[in-house]
C-alpha atoms as a PDB file:
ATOM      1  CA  UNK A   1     -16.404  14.972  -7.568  1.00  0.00           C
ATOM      2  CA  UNK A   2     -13.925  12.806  -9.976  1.00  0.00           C
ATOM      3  CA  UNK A   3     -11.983  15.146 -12.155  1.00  0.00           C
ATOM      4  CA  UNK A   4      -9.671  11.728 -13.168  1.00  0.00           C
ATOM      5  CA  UNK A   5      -6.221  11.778 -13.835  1.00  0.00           C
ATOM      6  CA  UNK A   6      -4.306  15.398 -13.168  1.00  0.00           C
ATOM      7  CA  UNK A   7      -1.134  16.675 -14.895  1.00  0.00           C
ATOM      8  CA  UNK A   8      -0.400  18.943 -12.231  1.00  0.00           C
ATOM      9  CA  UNK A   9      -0.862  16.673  -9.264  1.00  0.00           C
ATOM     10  CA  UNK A  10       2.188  13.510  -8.582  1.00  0.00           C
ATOM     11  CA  UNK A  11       1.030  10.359  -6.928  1.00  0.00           C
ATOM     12  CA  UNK A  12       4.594   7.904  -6.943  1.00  0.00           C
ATOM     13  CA  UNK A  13       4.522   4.680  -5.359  1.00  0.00           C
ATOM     14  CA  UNK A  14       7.568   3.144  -4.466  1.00  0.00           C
ATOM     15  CA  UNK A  15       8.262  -0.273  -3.194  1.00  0.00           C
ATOM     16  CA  UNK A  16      11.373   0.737  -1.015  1.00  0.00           C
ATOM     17  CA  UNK A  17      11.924  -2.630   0.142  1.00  0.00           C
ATOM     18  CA  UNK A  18      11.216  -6.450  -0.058  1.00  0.00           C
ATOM     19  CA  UNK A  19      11.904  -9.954   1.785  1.00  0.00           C
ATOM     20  CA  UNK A  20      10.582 -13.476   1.762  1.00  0.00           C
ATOM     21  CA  UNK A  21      10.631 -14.783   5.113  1.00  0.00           C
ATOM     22  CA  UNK A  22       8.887 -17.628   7.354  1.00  0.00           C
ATOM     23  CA  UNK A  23       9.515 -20.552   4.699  1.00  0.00           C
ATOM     24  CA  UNK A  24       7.798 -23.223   5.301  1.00  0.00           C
ATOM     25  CA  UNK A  25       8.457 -26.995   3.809  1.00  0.00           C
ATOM     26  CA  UNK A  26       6.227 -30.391   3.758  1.00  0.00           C
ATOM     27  CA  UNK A  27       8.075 -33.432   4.421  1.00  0.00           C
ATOM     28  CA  UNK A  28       8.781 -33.930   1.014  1.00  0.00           C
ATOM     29  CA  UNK A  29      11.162 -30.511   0.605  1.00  0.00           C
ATOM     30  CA  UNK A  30       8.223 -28.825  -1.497  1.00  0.00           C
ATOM     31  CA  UNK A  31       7.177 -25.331  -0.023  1.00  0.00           C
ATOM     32  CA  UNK A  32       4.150 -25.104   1.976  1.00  0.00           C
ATOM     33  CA  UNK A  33       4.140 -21.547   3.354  1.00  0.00           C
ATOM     34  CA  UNK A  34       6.169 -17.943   2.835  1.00  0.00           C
ATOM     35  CA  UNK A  35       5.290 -14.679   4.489  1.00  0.00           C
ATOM     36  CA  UNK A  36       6.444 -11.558   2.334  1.00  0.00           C
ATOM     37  CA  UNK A  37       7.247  -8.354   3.694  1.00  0.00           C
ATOM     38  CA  UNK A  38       7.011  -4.852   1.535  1.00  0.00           C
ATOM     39  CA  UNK A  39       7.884  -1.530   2.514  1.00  0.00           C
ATOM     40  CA  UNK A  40       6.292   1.416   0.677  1.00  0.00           C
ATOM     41  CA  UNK A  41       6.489   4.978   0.063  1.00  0.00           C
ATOM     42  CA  UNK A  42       3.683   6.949  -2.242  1.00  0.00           C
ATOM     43  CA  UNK A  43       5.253  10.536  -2.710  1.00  0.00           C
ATOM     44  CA  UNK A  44       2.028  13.302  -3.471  1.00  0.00           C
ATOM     45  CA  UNK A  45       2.415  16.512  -4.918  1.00  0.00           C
ATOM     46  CA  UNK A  46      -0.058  19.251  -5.566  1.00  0.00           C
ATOM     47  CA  UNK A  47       1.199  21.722  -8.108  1.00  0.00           C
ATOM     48  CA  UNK A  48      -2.025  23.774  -8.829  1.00  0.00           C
ATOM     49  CA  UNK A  49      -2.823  26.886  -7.295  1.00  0.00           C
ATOM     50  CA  UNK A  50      -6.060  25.233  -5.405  1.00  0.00           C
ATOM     51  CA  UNK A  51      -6.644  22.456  -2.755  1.00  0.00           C
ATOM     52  CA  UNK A  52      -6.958  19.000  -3.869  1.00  0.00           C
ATOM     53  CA  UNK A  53      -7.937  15.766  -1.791  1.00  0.00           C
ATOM     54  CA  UNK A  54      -6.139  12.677  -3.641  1.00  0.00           C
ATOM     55  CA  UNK A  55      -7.797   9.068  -3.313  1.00  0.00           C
ATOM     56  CA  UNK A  56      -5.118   6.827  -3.012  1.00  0.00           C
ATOM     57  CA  UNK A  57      -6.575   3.117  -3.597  1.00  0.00           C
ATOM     58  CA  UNK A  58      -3.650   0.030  -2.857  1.00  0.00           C
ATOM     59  CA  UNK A  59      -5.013  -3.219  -3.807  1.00  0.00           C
ATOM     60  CA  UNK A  60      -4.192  -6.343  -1.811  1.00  0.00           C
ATOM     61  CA  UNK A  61      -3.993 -10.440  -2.436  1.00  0.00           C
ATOM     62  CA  UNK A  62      -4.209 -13.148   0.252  1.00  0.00           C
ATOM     63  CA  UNK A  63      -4.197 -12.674   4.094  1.00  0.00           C
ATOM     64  CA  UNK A  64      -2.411  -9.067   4.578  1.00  0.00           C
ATOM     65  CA  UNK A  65      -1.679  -6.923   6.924  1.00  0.00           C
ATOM     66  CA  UNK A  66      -0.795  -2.978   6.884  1.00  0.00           C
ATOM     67  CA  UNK A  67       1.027  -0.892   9.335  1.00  0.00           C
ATOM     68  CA  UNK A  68       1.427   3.032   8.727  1.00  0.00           C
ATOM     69  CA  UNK A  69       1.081   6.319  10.693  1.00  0.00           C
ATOM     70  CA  UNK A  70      -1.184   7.174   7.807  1.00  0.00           C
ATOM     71  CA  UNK A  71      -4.864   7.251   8.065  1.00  0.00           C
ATOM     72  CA  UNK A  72      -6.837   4.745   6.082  1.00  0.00           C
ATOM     73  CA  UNK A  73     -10.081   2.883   5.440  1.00  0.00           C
ATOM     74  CA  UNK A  74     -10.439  -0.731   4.749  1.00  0.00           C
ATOM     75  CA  UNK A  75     -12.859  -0.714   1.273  1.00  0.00           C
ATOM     76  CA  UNK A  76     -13.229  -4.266   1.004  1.00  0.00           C
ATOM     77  CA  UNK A  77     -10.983  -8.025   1.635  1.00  0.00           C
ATOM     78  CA  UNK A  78      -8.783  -6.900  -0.685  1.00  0.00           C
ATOM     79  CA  UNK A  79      -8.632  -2.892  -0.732  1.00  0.00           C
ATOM     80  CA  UNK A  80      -7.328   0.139   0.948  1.00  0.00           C
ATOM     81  CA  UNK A  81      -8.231   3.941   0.250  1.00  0.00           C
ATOM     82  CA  UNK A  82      -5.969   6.916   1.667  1.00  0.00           C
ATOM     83  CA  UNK A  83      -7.009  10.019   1.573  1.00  0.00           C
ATOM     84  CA  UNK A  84      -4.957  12.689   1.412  1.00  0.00           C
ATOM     85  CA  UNK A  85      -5.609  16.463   1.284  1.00  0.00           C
ATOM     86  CA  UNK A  86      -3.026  18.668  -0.151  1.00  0.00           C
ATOM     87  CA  UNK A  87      -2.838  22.537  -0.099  1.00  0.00           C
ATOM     88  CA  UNK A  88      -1.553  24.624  -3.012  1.00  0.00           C
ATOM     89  CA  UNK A  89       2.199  23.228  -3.776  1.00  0.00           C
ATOM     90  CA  UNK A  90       2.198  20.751  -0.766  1.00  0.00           C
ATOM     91  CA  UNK A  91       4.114  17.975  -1.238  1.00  0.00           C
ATOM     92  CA  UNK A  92       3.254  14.928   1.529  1.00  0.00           C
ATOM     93  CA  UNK A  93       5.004  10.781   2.124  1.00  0.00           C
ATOM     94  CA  UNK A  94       2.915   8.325   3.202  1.00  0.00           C
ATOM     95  CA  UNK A  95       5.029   5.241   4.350  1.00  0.00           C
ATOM     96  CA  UNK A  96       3.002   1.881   4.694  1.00  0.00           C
ATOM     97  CA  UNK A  97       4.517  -1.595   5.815  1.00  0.00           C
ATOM     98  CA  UNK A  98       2.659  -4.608   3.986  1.00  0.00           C
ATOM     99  CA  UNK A  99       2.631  -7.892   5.657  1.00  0.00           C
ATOM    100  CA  UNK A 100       1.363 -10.905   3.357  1.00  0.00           C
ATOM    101  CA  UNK A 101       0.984 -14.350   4.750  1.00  0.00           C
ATOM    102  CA  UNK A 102       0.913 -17.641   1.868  1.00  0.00           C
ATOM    103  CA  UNK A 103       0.210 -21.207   2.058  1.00  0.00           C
ATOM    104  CA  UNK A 104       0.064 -22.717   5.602  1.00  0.00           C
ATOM    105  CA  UNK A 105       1.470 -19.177   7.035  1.00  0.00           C
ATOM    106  CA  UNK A 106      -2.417 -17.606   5.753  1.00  0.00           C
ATOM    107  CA  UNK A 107      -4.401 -17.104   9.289  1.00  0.00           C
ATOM    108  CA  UNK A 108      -7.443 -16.494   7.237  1.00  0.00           C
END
């Protein structure tokens, strides 16, 4: 069931770090193709006095790639869904690396 947005539970994203790397130039000096890399942390917090299961949705642009220890399920091309179950007062970090490829760097 959706109960929508909760006063008493925390769901902060953080972009912890982020680099441009893999430039790529045409012959003319114009820029043809750029990887960036992000590294996130989404801090969760349950303060109620009953279990909750957050849906944490991350949306996604171009040809991407995650790495994390956390589970998740691709939704669609451009969309990932955690889900995380918290007990009364839990507090979890979910750590993701995000890997997007641009221009001639894209694989797909």
């Amino acid at each position: 069931m959706e109960l929508g947005a909760d006063q008493e539970v925390l769901i902060k994203p953080t972009l912890m770090a982020w680099e441009k790397t893999d430039l790529r130039f045409a012959n003319n000096g114009n820029v043809t193709g750029w990887t960036i890399k992000e590294s996130w942390k989404i801090e969760t917090q349950n303060s109620k006095e009953i279990e909750a299961t957050l849906d944490i949705r991350r949306n996604f642009r171009g040809d991407w790639t995650i790495e994390t220890g956390a589970k998740y399920e691709k939704v669609d091309a451009t969309k990932v869904k955690f889900m995380v179950p918290l007990k009364p007062h839990e507090k979890q970090t979910l750590t993701y690396e995000l890997t997007t490829r641009y221009g001639t760097n894209a694989t797909r």
